[in-house]
C-alpha atoms as a PDB file:
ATOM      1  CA  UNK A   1       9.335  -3.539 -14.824  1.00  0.00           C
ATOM      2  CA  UNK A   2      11.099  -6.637 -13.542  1.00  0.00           C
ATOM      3  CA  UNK A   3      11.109  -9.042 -16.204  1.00  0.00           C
ATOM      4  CA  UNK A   4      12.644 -12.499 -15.075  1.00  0.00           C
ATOM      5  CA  UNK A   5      10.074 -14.182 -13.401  1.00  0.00           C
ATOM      6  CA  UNK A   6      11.772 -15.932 -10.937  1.00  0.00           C
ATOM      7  CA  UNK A   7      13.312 -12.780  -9.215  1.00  0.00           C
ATOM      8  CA  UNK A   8      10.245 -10.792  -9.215  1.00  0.00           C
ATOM      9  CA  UNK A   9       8.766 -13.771  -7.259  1.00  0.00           C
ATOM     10  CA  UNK A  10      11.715 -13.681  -4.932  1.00  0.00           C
ATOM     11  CA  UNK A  11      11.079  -9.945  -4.534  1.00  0.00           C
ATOM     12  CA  UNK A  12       7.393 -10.552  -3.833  1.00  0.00           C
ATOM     13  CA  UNK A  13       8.147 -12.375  -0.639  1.00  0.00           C
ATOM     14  CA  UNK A  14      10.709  -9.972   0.524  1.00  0.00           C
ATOM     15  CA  UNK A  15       8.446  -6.833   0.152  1.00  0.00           C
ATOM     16  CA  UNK A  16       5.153  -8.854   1.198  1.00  0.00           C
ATOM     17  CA  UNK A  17       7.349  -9.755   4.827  1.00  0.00           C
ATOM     18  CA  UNK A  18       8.226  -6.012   5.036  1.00  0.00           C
ATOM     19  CA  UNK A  19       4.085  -5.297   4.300  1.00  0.00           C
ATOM     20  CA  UNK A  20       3.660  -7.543   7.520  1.00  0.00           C
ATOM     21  CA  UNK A  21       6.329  -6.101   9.570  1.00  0.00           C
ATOM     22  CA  UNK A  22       5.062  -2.146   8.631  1.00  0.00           C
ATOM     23  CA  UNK A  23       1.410  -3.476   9.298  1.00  0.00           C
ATOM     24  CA  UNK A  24       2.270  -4.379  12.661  1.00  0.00           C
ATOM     25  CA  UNK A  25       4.549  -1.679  13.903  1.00  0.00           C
ATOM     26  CA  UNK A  26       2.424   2.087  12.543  1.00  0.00           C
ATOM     27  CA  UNK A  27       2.819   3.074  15.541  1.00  0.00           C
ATOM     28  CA  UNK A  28       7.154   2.758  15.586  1.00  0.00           C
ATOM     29  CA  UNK A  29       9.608   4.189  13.739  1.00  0.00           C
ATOM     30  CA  UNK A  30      10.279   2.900  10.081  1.00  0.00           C
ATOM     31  CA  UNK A  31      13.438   3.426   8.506  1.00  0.00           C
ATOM     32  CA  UNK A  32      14.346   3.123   5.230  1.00  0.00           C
ATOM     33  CA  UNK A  33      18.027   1.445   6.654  1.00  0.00           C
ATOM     34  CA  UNK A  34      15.590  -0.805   8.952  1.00  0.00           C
ATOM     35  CA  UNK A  35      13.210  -1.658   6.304  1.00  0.00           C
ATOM     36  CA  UNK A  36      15.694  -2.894   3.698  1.00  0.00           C
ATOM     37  CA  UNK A  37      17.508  -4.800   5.993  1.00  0.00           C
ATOM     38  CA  UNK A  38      14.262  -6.605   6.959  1.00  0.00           C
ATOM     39  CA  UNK A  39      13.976  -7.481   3.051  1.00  0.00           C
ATOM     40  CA  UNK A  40      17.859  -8.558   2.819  1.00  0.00           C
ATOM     41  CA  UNK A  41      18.544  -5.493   0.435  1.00  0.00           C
ATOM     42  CA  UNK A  42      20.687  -2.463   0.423  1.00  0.00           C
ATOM     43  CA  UNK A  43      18.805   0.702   0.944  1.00  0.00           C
ATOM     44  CA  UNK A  44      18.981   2.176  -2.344  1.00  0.00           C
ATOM     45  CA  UNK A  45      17.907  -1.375  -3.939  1.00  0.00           C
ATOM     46  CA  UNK A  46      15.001  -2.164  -1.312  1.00  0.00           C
ATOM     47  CA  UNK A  47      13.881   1.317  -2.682  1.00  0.00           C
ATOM     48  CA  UNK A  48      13.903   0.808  -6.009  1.00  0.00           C
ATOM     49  CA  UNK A  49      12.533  -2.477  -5.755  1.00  0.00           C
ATOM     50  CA  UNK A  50       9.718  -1.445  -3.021  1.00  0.00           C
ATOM     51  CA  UNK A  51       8.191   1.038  -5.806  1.00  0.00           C
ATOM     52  CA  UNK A  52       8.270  -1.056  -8.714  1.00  0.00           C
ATOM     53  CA  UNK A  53       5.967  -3.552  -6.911  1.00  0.00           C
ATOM     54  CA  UNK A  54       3.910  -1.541  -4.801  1.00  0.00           C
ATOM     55  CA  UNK A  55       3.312   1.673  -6.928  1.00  0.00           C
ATOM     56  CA  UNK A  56       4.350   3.763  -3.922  1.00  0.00           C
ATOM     57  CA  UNK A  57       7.734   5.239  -2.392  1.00  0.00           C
ATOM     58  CA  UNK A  58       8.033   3.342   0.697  1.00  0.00           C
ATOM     59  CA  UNK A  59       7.623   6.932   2.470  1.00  0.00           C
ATOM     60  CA  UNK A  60       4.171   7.412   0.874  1.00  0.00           C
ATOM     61  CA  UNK A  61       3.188   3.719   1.733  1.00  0.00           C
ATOM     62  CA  UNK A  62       3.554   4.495   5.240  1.00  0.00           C
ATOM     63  CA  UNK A  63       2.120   7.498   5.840  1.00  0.00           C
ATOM     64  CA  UNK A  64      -1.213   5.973   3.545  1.00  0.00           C
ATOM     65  CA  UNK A  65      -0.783   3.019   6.040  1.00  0.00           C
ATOM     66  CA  UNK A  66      -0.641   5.528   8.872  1.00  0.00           C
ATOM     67  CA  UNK A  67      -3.328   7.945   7.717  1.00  0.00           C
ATOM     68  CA  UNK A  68      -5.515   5.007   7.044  1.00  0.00           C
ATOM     69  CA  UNK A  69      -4.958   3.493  10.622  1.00  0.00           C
ATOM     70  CA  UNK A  70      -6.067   6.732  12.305  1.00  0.00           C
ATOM     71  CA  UNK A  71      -9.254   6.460  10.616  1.00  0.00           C
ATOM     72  CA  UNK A  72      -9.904   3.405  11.152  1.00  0.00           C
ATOM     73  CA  UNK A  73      -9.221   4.040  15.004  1.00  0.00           C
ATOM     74  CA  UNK A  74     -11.987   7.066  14.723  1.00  0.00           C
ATOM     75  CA  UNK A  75     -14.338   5.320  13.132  1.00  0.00           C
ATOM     76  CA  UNK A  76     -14.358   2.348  15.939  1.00  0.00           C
ATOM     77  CA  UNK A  77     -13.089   4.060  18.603  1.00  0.00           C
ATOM     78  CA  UNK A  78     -15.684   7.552  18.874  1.00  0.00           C
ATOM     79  CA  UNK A  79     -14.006   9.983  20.917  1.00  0.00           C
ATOM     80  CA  UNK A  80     -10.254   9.105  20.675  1.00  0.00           C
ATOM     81  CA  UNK A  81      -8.191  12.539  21.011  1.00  0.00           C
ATOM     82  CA  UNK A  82      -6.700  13.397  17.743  1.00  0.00           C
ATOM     83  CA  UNK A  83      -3.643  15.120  19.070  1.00  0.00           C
ATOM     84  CA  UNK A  84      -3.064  12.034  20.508  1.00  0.00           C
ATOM     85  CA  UNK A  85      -3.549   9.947  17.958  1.00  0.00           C
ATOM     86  CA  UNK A  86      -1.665  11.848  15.746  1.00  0.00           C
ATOM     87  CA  UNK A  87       1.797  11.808  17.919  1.00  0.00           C
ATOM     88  CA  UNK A  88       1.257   7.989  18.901  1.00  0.00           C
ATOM     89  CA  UNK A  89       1.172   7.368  14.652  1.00  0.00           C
ATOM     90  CA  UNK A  90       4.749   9.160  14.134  1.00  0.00           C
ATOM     91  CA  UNK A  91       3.174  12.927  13.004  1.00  0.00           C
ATOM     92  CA  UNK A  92       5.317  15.582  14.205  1.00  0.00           C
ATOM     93  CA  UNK A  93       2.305  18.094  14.941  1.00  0.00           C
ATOM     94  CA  UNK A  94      -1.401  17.966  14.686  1.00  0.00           C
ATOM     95  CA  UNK A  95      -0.945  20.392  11.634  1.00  0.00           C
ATOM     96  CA  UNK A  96       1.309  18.021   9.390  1.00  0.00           C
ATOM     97  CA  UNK A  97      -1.449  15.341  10.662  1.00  0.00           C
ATOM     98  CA  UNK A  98      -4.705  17.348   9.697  1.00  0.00           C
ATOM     99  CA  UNK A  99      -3.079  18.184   6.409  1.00  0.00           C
ATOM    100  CA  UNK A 100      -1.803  14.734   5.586  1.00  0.00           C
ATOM    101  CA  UNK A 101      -5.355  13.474   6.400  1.00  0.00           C
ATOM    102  CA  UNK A 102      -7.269  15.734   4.521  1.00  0.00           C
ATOM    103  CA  UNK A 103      -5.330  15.437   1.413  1.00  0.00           C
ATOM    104  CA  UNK A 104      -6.568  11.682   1.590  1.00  0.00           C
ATOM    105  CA  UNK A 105     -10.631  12.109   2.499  1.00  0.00           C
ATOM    106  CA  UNK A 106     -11.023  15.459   1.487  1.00  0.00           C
ATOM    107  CA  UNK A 107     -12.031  16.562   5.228  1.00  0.00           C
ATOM    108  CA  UNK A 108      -9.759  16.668   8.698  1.00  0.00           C
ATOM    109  CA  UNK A 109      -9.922  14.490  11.301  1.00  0.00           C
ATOM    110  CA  UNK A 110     -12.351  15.843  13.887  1.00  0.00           C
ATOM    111  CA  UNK A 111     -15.247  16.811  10.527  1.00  0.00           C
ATOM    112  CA  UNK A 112     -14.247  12.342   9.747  1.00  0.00           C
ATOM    113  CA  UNK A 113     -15.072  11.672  12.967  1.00  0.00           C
ATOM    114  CA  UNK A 114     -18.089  13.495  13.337  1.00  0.00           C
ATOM    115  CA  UNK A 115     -19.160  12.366  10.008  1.00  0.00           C
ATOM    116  CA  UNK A 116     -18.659   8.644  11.334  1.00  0.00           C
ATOM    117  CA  UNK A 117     -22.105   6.947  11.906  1.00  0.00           C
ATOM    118  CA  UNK A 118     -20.677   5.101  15.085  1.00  0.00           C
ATOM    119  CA  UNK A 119     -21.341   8.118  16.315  1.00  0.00           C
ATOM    120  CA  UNK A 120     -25.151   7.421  16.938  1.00  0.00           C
ATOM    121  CA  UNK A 121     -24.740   4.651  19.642  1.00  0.00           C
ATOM    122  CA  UNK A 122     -27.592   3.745  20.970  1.00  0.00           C
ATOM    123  CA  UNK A 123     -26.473   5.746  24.029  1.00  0.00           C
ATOM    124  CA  UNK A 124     -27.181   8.775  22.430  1.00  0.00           C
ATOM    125  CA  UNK A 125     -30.136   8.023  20.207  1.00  0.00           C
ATOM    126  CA  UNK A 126     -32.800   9.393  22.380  1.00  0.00           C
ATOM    127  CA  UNK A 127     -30.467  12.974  22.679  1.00  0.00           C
ATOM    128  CA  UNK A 128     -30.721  12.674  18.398  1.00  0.00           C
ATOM    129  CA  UNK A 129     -34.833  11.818  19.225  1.00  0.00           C
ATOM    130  CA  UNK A 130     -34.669  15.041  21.064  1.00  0.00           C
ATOM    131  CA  UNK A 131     -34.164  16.871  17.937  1.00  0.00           C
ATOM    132  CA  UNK A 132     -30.639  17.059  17.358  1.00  0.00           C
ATOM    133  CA  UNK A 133     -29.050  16.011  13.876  1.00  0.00           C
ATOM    134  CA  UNK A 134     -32.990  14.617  13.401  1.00  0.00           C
ATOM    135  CA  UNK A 135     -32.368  14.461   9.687  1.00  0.00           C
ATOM    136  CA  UNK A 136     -28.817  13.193   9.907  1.00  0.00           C
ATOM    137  CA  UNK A 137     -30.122  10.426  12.301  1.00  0.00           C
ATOM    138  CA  UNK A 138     -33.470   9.407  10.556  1.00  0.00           C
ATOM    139  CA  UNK A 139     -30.801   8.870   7.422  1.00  0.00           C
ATOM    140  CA  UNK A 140     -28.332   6.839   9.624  1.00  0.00           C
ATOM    141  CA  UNK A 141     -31.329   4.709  11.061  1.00  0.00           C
ATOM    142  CA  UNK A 142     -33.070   3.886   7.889  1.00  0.00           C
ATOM    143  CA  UNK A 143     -29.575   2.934   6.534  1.00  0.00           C
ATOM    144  CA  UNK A 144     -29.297   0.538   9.093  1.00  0.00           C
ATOM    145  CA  UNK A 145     -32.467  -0.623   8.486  1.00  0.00           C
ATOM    146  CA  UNK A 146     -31.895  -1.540   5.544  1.00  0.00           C
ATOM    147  CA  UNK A 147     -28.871  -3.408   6.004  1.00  0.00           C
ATOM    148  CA  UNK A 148     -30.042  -5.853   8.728  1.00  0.00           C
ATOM    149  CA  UNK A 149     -33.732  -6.290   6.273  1.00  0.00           C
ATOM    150  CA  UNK A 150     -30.777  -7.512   3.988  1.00  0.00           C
ATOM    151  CA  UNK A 151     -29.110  -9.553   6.075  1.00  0.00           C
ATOM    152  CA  UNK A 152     -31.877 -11.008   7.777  1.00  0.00           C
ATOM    153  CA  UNK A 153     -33.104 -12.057   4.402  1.00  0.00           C
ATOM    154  CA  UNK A 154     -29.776 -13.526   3.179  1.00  0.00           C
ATOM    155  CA  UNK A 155     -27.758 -14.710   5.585  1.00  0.00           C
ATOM    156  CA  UNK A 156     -27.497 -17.631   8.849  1.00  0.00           C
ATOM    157  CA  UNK A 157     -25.237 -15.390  11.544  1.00  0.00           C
ATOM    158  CA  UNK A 158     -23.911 -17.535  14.255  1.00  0.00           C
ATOM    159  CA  UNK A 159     -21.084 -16.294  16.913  1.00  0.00           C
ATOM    160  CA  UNK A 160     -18.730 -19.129  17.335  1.00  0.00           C
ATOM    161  CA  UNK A 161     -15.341 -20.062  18.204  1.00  0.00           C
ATOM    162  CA  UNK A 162     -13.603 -21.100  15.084  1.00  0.00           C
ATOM    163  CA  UNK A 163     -10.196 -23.539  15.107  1.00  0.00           C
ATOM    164  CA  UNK A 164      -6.883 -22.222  14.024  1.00  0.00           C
ATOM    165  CA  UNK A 165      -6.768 -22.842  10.032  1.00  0.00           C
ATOM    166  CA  UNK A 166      -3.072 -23.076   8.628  1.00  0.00           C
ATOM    167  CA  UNK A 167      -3.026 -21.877   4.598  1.00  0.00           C
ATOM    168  CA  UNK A 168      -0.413 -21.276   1.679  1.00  0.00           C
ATOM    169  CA  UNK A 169      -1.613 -18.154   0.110  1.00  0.00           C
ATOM    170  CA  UNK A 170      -0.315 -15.539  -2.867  1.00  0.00           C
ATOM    171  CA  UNK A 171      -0.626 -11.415  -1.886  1.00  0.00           C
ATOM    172  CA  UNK A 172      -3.341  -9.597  -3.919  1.00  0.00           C
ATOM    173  CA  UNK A 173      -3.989  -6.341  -4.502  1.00  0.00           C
ATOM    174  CA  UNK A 174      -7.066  -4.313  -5.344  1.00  0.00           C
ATOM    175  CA  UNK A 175     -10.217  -5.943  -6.482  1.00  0.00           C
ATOM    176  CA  UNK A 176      -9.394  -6.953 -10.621  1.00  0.00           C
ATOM    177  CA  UNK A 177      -7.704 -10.079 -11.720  1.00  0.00           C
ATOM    178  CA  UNK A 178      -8.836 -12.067  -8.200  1.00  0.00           C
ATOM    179  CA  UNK A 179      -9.808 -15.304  -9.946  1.00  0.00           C
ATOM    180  CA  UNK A 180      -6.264 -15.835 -11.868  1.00  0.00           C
ATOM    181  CA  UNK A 181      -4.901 -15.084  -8.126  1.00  0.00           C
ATOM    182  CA  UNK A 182      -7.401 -18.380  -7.040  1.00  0.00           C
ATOM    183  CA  UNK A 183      -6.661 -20.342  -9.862  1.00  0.00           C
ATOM    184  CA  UNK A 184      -2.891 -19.809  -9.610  1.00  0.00           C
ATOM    185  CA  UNK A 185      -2.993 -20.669  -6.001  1.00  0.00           C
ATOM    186  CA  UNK A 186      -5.391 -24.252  -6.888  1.00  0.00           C
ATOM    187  CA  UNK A 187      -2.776 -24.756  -9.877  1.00  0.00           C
ATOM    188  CA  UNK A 188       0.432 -24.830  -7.596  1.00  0.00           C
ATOM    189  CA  UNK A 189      -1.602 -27.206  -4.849  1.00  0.00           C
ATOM    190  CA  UNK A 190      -2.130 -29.558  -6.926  1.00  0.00           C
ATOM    191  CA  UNK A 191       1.214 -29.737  -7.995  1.00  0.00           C
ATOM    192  CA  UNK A 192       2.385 -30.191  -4.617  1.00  0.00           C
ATOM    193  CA  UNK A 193      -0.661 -32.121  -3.798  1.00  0.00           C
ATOM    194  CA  UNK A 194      -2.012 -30.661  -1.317  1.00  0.00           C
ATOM    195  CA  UNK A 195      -5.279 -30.814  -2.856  1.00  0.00           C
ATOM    196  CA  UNK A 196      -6.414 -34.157  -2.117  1.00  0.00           C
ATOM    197  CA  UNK A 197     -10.156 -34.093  -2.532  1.00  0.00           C
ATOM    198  CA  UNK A 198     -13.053 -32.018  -4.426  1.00  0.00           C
ATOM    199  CA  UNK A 199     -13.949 -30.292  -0.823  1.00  0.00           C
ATOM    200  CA  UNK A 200     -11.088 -28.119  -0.340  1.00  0.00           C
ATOM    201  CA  UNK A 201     -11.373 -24.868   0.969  1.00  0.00           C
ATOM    202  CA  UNK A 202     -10.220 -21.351  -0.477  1.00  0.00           C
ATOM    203  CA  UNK A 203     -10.239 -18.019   1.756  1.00  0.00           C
ATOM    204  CA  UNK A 204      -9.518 -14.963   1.107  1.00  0.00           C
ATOM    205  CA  UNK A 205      -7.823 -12.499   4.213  1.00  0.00           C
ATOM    206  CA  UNK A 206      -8.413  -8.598   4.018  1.00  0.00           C
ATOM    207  CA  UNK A 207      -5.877  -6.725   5.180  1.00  0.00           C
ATOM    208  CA  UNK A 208      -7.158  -3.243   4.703  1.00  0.00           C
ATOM    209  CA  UNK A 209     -10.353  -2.036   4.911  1.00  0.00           C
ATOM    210  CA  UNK A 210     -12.449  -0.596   1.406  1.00  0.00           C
ATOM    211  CA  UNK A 211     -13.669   1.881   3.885  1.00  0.00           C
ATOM    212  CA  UNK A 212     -10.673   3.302   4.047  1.00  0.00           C
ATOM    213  CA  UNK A 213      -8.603   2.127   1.608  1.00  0.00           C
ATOM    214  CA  UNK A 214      -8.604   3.139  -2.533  1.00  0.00           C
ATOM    215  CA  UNK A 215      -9.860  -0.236  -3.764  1.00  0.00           C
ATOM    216  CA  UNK A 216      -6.994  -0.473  -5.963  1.00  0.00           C
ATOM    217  CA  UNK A 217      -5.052  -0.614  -3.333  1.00  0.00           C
ATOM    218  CA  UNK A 218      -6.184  -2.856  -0.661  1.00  0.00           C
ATOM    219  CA  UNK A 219      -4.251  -5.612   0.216  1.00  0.00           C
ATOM    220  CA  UNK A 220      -5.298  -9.409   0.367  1.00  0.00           C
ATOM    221  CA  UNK A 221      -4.396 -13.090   1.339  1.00  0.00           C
ATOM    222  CA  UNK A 222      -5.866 -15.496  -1.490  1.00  0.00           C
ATOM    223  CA  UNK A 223      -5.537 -18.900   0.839  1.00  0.00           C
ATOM    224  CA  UNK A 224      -5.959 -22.179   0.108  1.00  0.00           C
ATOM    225  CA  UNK A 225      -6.475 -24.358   3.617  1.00  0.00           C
ATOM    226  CA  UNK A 226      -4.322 -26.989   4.145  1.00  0.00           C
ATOM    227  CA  UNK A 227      -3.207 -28.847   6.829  1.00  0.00           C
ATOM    228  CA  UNK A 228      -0.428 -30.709   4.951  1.00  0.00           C
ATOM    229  CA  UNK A 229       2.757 -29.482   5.196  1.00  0.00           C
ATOM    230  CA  UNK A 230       4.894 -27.522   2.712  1.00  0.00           C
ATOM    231  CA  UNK A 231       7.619 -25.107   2.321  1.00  0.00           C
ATOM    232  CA  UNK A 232       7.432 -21.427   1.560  1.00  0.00           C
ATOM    233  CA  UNK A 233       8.734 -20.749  -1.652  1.00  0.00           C
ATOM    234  CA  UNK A 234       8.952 -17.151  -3.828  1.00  0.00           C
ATOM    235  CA  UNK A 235       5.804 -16.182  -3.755  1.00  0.00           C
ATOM    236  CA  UNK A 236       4.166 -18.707  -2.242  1.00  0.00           C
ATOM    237  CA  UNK A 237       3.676 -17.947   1.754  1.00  0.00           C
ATOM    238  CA  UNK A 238       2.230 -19.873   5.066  1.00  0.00           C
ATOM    239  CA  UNK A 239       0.501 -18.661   7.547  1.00  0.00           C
ATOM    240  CA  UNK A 240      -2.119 -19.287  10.372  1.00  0.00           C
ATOM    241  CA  UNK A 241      -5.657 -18.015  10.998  1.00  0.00           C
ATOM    242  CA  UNK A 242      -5.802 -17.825  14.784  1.00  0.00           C
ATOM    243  CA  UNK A 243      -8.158 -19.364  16.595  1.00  0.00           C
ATOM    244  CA  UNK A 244     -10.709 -17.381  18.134  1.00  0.00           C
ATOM    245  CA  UNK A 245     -14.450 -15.850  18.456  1.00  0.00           C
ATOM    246  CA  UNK A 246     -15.971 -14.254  14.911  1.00  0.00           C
ATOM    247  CA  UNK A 247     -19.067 -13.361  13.886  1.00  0.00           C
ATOM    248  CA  UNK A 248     -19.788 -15.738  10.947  1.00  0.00           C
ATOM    249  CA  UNK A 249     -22.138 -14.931   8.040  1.00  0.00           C
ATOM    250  CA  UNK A 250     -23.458 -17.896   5.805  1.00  0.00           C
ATOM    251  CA  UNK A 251     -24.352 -16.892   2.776  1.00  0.00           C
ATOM    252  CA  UNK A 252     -25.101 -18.198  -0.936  1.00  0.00           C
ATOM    253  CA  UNK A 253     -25.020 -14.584  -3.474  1.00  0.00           C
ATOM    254  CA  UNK A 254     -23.662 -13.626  -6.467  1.00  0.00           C
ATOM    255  CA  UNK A 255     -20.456 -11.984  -6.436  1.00  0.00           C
ATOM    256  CA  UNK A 256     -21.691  -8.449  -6.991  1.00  0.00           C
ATOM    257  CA  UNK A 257     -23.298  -9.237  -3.494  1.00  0.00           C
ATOM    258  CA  UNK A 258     -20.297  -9.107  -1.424  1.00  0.00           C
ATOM    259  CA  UNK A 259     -19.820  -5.003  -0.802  1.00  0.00           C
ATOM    260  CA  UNK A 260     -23.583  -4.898   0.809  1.00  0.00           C
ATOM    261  CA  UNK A 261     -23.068  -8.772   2.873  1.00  0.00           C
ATOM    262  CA  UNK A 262     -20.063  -7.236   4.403  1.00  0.00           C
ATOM    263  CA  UNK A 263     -21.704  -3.940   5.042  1.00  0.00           C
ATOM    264  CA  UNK A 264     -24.599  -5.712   6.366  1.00  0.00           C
ATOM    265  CA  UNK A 265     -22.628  -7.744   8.950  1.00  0.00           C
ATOM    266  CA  UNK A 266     -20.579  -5.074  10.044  1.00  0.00           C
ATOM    267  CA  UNK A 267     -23.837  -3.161  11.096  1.00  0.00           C
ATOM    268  CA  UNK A 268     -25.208  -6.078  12.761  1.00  0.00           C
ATOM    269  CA  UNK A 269     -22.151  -6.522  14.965  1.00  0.00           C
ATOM    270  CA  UNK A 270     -22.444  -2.897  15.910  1.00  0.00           C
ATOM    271  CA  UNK A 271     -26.151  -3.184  16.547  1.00  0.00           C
ATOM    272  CA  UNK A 272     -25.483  -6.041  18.828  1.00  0.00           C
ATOM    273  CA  UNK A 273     -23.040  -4.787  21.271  1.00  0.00           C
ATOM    274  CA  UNK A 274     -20.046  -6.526  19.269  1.00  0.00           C
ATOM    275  CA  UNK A 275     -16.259  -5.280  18.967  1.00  0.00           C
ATOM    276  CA  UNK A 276     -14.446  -6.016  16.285  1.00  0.00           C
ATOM    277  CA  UNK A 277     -10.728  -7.380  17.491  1.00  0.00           C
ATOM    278  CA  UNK A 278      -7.568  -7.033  15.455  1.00  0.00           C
ATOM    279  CA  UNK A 279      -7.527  -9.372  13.601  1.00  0.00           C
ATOM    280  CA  UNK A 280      -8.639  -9.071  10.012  1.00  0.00           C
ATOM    281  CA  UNK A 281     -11.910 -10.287   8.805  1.00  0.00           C
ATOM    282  CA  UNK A 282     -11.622 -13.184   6.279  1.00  0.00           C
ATOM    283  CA  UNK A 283     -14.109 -15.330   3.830  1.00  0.00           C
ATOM    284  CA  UNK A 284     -13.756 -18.802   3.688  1.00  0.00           C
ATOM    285  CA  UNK A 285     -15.764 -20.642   0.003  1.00  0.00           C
ATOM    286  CA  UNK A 286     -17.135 -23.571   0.442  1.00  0.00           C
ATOM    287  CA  UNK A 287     -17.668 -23.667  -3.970  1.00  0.00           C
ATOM    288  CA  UNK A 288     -16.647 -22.271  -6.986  1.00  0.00           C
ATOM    289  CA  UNK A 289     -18.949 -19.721  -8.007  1.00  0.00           C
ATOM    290  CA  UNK A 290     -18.470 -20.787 -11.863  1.00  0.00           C
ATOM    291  CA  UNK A 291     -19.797 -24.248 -11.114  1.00  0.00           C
ATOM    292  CA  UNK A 292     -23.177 -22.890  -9.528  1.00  0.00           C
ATOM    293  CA  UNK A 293     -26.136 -23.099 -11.325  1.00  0.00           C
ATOM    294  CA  UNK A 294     -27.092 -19.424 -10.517  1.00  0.00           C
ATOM    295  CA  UNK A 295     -23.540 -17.992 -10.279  1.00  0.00           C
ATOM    296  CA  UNK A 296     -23.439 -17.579  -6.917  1.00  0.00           C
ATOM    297  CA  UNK A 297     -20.693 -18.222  -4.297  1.00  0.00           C
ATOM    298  CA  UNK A 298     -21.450 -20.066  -0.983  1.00  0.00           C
ATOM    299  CA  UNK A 299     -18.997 -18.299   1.629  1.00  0.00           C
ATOM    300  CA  UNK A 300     -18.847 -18.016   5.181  1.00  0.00           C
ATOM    301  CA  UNK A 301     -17.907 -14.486   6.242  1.00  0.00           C
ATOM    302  CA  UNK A 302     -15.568 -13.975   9.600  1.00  0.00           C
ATOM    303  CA  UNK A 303     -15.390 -10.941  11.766  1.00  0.00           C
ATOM    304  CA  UNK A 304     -13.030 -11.611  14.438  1.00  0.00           C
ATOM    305  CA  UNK A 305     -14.624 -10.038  18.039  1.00  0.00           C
ATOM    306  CA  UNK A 306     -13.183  -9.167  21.347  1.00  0.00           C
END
């Protein structure tokens, strides 16, 4: 493990502007050679360095990153051709694509996609009323049920266009250790003083999906909004929520609250028509949960739509 801190910082933002950069171009090819020269490193170094910090080979990143796109395409797309889908992401056959995916969600692509409750549109509910997949669909639809009860009882949804919000924010990964991330972040803004009142806001950016991605594994922005400027430095990074239409949630819940608010609010978009754009979904706090009476966190939850 690296141990001087000040290098492994340095090394942070190098790999975290590579994580953008692969992010962005799954669908292009990724060299090792390109890669590291992205990061300012020699091949063999940006290697070495890559899996000390991520846990991964950079080969097995990308093909995770890869295999995880496709299924988030056939979950929100339906009826997306596979063979398609599987050249466009860099497989060399449908075979080496099937395999790759299965090893990762234990079934292939076309059984994930049929699996996928988008499936049951609202187009094709009265074909399931009909008396196919019945019991499949009477599952799905009291599922759903249940999730906009939940919602409806716990949470203000509004669709709104929401102003570009600039940030300094720290990569996170996986779901343990997320309040050192916050406080770290609240520690170096003050320092810089960028904090200059008791109503500042923290967000937090999801870059992957827990659908999809091992929790351990999914990457986030902890942000603290700022308008004040400051300079990028180790791993310290800037960087802009676009403006644009979202879904918002408001809610006030406890923290173990979050996993079914989400779920909920994703099934009310579907339910109402919506389409969720590219850019990633993101929470904004309006407290600290530790200062609430009941524990509970008063965030504002963003889907970006089309």
């Amino acid at each position: 493990m690296i141990s001087d801190k000040n290098i492994e910082k340095d090394y942070l933002n190098r790999i975290n502007l590579v994580l953008k950069y692969i992010d962005n171009n799954l669908d292009s090819e990724l060299s090792l050679e390109s890669l590291a020269s992205k990061a300012l490193y020699s091949p063999f170094h940006f290697h070495r360095i890559f899996k000390a910090i991520i846990g991964e080979t950079l080969h097995a990143y990308i093909i995770r990153k890869r295999i995880e796109k496709t299924a988030s395409v056939l979950i929100h797309q339906g009826e997306v051709s596979i063979a398609e889908l599987s050249l466009q992401y860099g497989f060399s056959s449908n075979s080496s694509f099937t395999r790759s995916f299965k090893k990762f969600y234990g079934v292939n692509p076309s059984e994930f996609q049929k699996q996928n409750p988008s499936k049951f549109s609202k187009i094709r509910q009265e074909e399931s009323k009909k008396g196919q997949s019945v019991q499949v669909f009477e599952t799905y639809i009291c599922n759903i049920n249940n999730h906009l009860n939940w919602i409806k009882m716990n949470a203000k949804i509004e669709i709104k266009d929401t102003p570009e919000l600039k940030f300094a924010s720290v990569t996170h990964f996986g779901v343990h250790a997320m309040e050192r991330a916050f406080d770290k972040l609240i520690t170096w803004g003050n320092s810089k003083s960028l904090i200059k009142s008791s109503d500042f806001k923290m967000a937090r950016i999801f870059h992957d999906s827990f659908k999809i991605t091992n929790p351990d594994k999914v990457r986030m922005s902890i942000c603290l909004i700022t308008d004040e400027p400051f300079d990028s430095e180790q791993d310290i990074d800037s960087g802009i929520i676009k403006q644009g239409r979202c879904i918002i949630g408001h809610f006030e819940i406890a923290p173990m609250d979050f996993e079914q608010a989400w779920s909920g609010l994703f099934v009310w978009m579907n339910e109402n028509g919506y389409k969720k754009a590219e850019d990633p979904p993101f929470e904004i706090y309006h407290n600290d949960f530790r200062a609430h009476p009941e524990n509970k966190c008063i965030v504002d939850m963003h889907i970006p739509i089309e």
